[in-house]
Protein backbone atom coordinates (compact mmCIF):
# COMPACT_ATOMS: atom_id res chain seq x y z
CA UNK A 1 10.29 -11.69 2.76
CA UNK A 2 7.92 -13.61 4.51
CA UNK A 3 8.82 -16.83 6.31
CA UNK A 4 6.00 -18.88 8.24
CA UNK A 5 7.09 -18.46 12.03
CA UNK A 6 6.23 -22.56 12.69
CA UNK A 7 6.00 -25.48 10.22
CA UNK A 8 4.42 -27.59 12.97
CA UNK A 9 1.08 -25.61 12.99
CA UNK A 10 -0.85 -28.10 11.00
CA UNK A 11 -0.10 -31.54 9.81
CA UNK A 12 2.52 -31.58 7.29
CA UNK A 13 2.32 -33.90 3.90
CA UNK A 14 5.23 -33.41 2.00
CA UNK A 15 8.99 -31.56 2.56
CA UNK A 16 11.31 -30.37 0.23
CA UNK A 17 14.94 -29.34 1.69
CA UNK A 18 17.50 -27.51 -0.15
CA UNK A 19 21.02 -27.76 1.82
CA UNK A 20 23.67 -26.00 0.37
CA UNK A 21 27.14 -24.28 1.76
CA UNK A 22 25.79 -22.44 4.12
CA UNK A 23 21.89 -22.96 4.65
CA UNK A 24 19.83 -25.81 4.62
CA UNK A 25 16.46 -24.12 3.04
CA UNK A 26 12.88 -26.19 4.31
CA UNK A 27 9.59 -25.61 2.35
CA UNK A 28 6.32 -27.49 4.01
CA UNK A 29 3.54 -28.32 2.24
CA UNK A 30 0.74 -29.05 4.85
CA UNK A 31 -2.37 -31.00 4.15
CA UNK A 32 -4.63 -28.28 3.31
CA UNK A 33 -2.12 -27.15 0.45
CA UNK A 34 -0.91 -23.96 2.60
CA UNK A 35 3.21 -23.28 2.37
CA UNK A 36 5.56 -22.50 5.58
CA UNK A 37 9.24 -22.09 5.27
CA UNK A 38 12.10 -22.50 7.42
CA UNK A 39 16.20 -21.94 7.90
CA UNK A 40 18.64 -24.32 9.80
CA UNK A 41 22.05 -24.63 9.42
CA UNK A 42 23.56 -26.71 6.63
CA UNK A 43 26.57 -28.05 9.06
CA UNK A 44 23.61 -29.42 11.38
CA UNK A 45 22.65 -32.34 9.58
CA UNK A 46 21.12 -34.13 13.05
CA UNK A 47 18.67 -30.79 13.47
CA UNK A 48 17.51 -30.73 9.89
CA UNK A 49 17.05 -34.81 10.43
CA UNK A 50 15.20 -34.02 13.37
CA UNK A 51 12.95 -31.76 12.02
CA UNK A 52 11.66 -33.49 9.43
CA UNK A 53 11.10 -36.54 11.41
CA UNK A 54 8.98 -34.39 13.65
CA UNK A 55 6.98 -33.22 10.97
CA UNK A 56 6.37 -36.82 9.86
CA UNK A 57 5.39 -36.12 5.93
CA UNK A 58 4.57 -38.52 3.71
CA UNK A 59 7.40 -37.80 1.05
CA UNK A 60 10.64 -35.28 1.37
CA UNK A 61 11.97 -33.99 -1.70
CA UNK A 62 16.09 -33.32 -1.60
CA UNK A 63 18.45 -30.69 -3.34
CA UNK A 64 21.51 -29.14 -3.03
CA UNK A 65 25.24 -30.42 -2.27
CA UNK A 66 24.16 -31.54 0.90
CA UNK A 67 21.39 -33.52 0.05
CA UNK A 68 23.21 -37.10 -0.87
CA UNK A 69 24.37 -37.06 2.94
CA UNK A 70 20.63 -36.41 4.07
CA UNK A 71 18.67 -39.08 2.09
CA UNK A 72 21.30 -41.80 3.80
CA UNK A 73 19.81 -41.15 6.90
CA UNK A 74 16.42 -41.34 6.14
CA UNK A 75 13.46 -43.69 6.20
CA UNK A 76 11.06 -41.50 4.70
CA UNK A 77 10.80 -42.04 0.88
CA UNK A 78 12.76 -38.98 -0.74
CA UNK A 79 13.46 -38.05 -4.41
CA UNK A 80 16.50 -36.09 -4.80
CA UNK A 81 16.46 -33.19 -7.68
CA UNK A 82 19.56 -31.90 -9.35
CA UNK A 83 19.89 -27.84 -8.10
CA UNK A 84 19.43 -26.68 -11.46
CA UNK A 85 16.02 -28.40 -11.99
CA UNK A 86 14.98 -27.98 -8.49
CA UNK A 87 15.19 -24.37 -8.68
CA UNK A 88 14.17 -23.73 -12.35
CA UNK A 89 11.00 -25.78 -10.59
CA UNK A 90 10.23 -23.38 -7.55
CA UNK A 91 11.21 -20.02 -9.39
CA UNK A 92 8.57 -20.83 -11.92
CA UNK A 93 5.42 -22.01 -8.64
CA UNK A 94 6.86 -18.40 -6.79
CA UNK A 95 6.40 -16.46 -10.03
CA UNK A 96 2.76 -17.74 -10.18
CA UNK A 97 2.35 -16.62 -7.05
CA UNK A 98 3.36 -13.33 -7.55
CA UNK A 99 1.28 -13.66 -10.88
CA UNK A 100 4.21 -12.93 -13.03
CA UNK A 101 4.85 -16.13 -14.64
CA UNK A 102 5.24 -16.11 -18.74
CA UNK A 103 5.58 -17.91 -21.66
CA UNK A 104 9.31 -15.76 -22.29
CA UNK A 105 12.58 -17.22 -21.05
CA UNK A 106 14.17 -15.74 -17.82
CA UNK A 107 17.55 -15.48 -16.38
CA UNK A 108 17.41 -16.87 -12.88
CA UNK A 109 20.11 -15.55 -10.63
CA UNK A 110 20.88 -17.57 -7.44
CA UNK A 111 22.68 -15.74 -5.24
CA UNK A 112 23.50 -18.14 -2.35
CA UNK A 113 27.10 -18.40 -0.76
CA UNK A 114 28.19 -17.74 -4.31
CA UNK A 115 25.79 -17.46 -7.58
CA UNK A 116 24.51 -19.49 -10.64
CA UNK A 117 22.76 -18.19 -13.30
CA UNK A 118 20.26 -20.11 -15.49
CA UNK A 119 18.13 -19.56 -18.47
CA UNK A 120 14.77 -20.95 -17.49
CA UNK A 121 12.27 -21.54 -20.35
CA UNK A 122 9.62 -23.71 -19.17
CA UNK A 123 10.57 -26.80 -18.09
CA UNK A 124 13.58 -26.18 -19.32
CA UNK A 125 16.40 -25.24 -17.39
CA UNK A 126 20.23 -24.39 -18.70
CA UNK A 127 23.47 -23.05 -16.66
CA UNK A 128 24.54 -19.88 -18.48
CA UNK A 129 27.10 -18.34 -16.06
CA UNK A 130 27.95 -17.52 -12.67
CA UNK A 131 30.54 -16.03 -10.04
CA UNK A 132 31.76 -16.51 -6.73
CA UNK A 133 30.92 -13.15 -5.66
CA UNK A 134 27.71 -14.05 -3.48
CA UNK A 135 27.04 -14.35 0.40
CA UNK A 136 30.40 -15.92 1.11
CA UNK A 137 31.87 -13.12 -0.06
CA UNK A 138 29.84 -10.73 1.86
CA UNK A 139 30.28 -12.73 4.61
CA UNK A 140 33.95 -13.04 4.16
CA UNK A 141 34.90 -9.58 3.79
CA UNK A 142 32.29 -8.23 6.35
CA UNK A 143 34.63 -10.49 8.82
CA UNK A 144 37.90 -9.18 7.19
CA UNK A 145 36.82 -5.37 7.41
CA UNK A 146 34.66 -4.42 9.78
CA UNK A 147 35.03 -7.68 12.84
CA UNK A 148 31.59 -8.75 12.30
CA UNK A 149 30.46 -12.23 11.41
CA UNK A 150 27.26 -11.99 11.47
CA UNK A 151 24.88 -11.58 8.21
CA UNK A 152 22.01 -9.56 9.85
CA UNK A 153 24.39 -6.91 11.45
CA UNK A 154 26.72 -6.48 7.80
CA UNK A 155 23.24 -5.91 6.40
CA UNK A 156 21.52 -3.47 9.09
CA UNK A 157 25.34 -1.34 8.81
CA UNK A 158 25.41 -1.21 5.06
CA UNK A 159 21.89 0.48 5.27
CA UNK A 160 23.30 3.22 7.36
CA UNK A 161 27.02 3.54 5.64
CA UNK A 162 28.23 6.28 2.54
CA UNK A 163 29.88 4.29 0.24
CA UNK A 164 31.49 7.57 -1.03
CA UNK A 165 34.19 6.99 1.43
CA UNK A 166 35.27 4.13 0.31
CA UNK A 167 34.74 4.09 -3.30
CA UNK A 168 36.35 6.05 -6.14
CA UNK A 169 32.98 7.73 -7.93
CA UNK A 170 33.22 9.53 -11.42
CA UNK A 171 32.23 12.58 -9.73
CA UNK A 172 35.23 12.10 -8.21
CA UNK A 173 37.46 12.08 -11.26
CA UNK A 174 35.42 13.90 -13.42
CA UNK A 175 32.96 17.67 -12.99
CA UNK A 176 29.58 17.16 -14.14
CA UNK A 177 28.86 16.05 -17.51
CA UNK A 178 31.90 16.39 -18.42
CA UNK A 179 31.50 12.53 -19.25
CA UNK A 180 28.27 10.54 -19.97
CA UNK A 181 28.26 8.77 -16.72
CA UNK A 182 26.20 9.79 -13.73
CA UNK A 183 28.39 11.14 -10.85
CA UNK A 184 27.46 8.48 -8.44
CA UNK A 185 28.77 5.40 -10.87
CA UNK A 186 31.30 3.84 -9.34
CA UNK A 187 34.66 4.03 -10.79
CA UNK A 188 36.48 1.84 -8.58
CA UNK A 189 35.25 -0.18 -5.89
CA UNK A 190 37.30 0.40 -2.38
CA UNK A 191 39.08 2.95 -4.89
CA UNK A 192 39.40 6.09 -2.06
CA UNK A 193 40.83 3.91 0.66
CA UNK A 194 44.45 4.69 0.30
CA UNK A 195 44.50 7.66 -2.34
CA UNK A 196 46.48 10.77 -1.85
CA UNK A 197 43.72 13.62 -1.24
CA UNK A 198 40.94 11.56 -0.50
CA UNK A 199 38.40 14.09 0.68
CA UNK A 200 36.37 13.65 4.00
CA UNK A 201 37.02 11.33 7.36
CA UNK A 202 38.54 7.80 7.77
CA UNK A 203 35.09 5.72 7.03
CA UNK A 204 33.79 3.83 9.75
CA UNK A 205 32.44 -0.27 9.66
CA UNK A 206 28.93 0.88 8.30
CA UNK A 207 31.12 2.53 5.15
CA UNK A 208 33.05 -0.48 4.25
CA UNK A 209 29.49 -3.03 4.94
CA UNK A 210 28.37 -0.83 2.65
CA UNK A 211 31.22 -0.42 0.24
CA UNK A 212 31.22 -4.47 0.56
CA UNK A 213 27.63 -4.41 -0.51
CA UNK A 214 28.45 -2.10 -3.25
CA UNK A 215 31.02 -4.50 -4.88
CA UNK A 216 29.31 -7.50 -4.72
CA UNK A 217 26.19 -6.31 -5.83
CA UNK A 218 27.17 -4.32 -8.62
CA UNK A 219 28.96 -6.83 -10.24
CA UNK A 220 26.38 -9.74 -9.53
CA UNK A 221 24.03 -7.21 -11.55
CA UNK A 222 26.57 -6.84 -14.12
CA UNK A 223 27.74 -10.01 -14.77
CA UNK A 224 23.66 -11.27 -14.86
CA UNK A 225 23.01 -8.26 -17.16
CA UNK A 226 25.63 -9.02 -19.88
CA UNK A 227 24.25 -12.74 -19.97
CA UNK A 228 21.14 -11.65 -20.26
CA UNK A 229 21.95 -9.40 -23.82
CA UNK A 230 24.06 -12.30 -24.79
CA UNK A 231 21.42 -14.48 -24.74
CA UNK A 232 18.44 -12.44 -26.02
CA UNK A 233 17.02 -12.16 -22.82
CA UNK A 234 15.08 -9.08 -20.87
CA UNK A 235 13.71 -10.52 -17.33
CA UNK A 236 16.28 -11.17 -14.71
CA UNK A 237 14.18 -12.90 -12.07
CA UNK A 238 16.47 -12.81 -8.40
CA UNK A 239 16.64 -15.33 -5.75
CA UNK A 240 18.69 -16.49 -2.74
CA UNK A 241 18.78 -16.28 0.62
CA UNK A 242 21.49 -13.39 0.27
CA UNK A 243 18.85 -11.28 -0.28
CA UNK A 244 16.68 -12.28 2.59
CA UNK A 245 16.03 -8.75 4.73
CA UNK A 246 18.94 -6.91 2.56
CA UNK A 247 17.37 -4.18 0.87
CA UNK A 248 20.68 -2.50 0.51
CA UNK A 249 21.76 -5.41 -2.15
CA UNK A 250 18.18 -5.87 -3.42
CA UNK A 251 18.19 -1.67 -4.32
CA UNK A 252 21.84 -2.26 -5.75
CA UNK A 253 20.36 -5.38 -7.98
CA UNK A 254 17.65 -3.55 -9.04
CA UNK A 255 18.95 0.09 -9.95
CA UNK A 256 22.12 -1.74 -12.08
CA UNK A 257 19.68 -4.06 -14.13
CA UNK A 258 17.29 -1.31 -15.16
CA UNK A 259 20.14 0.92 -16.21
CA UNK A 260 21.41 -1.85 -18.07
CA UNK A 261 18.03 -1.89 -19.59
CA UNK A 262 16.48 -4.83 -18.41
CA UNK A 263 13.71 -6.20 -16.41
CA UNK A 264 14.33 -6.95 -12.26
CA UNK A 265 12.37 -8.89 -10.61
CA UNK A 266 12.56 -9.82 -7.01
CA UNK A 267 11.26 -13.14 -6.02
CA UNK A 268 8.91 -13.22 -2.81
CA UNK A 269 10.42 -16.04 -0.31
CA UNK A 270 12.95 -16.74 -3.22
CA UNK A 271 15.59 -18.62 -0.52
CA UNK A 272 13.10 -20.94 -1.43
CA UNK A 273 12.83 -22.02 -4.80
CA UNK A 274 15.50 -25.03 -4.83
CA UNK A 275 13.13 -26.23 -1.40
CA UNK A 276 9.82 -26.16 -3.53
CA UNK A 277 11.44 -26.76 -6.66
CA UNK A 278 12.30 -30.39 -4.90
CA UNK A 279 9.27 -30.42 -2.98
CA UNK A 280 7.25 -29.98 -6.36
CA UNK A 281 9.31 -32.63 -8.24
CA UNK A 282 9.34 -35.28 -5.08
CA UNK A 283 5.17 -34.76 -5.23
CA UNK A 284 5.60 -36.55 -9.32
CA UNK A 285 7.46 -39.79 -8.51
């Protein structure tokens, strides 16, 4: 994923800032049209403040639950989007930019701290679902079972970690095809850890990041992927900033929604899309 490396380069005309639980996500739109995007974090109100009055734009657009607390402290005129419409908004402008934008509905998945899934159709934008497996989680657990707090590191480990021993896989239950199932589904997540004869050596902190990867992402996929039959619906378009630089989730996401037989699609800079969603609709009023 991409990410501009200043958004003080050239002069900036508008902002749109989605804050949520864990991230506040910027989006710059500079005079000459041209995009940069930026992290802080979402307990730092004063920085995010900060920065925007140092890039001076003409308009900010807000989003997210912490943008009520933002707008009260600024001067600048701001618009403030609901989530939903902000980020049916900016999944729709990164789609075109990836020139894979349809007429067809989508299922936009969210994953932030947790995740939100919405049918997007058009302008059109509708909550379907959702679970609180997401980044928290990942977070959480990484913290719990391997000491480390910090989301690079859980993602860099799970690269390098066998899930095999930690989970319970149907090769493990089962000789092969002697069920329908591929040997490497998983029949229980975190399902070895404990069981009498489990073969092989104690795993290590990169197994369980990885096992922890394994759970969350797997069932995001699932969860996504029965909504998405339910409602007549093929392209499941992903987004979040717990997939920024975790190709270990994004591989997960993407083998369990083809199987499932739909369509994946990754967005490019997708932490985004509630930040240019909001800049987008703050550009209209």
């Amino acid at each position: 994923m991409t990410i501009a490396a200043s958004t003080e380069e050239k002069p900036v005309n508008q902002i749109g800032v989605d804050i949520g639980a864990t991230l506040a996500k910027l989006a710059v739109r500079r005079v000459d049209g041209s995009l940069g995007f930026d992290f802080l974090p979402a307990g730092d109100l004063p920085a995010v403040e900060a920065r925007i009055r140092e890039s001076a734009p003409k308009r900010v657009g807000l989003t997210g639950c912490g943008a009520s607390s933002l707008s009260a402290k600024l001067e600048i005129p701001c618009r403030h989007s609901m989530e939903f419409e902000a980020w049916g908004r900016g999944s729709h402008s990164l789609l075109k930019a990836q020139t894979l934008a349809e007429s067809e509905p989508y299922l936009l998945v969210s994953l932030g701290t947790g995740t939100s899934v919405l049918r997007v159709d058009g302008d059109d934008v509708a909550r379907l679902g959702g679970t609180a497996l997401g980044g928290g989680a990942l977070l959480g657990l990484g913290d719990a079972l391997t000491g480390c707090r910090d989301y690079r590191e859980i993602c860099l480990m799970a690269e390098r970690g066998d899930r095999g021993r930690v989970d319970l896989r149907v090769s493990d239950l089962y000789a092969e095809n002697e069920i329908p199932l591929p040997g490497e589904t998983t029949a229980a997540s975190f399902g070895n850890l404990g069981r009498e004869g489990s073969p092989g050596k104690a795993p290590g902190p990169e197994d369980l990041a990885a096992a922890i990867m394994g759970l969350v992402g797997e069932n995001v996929a699932l969860v996504c992927c029965g909504i998405a039959h339910a409602a007549g619906i093929r392209r499941l378009v992903y987004g979040g900033t717990t997939l920024h630089e975790n190709p270990a989730l994004v591989a997960i996401l993407r083998g369990i929604t083809t199987i499932t037989g739909c369509e994946p699609v990754i967005l490019e800079n997708g932490s985004f899309a509630g930040a240019v969603g909001a800049l987008e609709c703050a550009a209209e009023s």
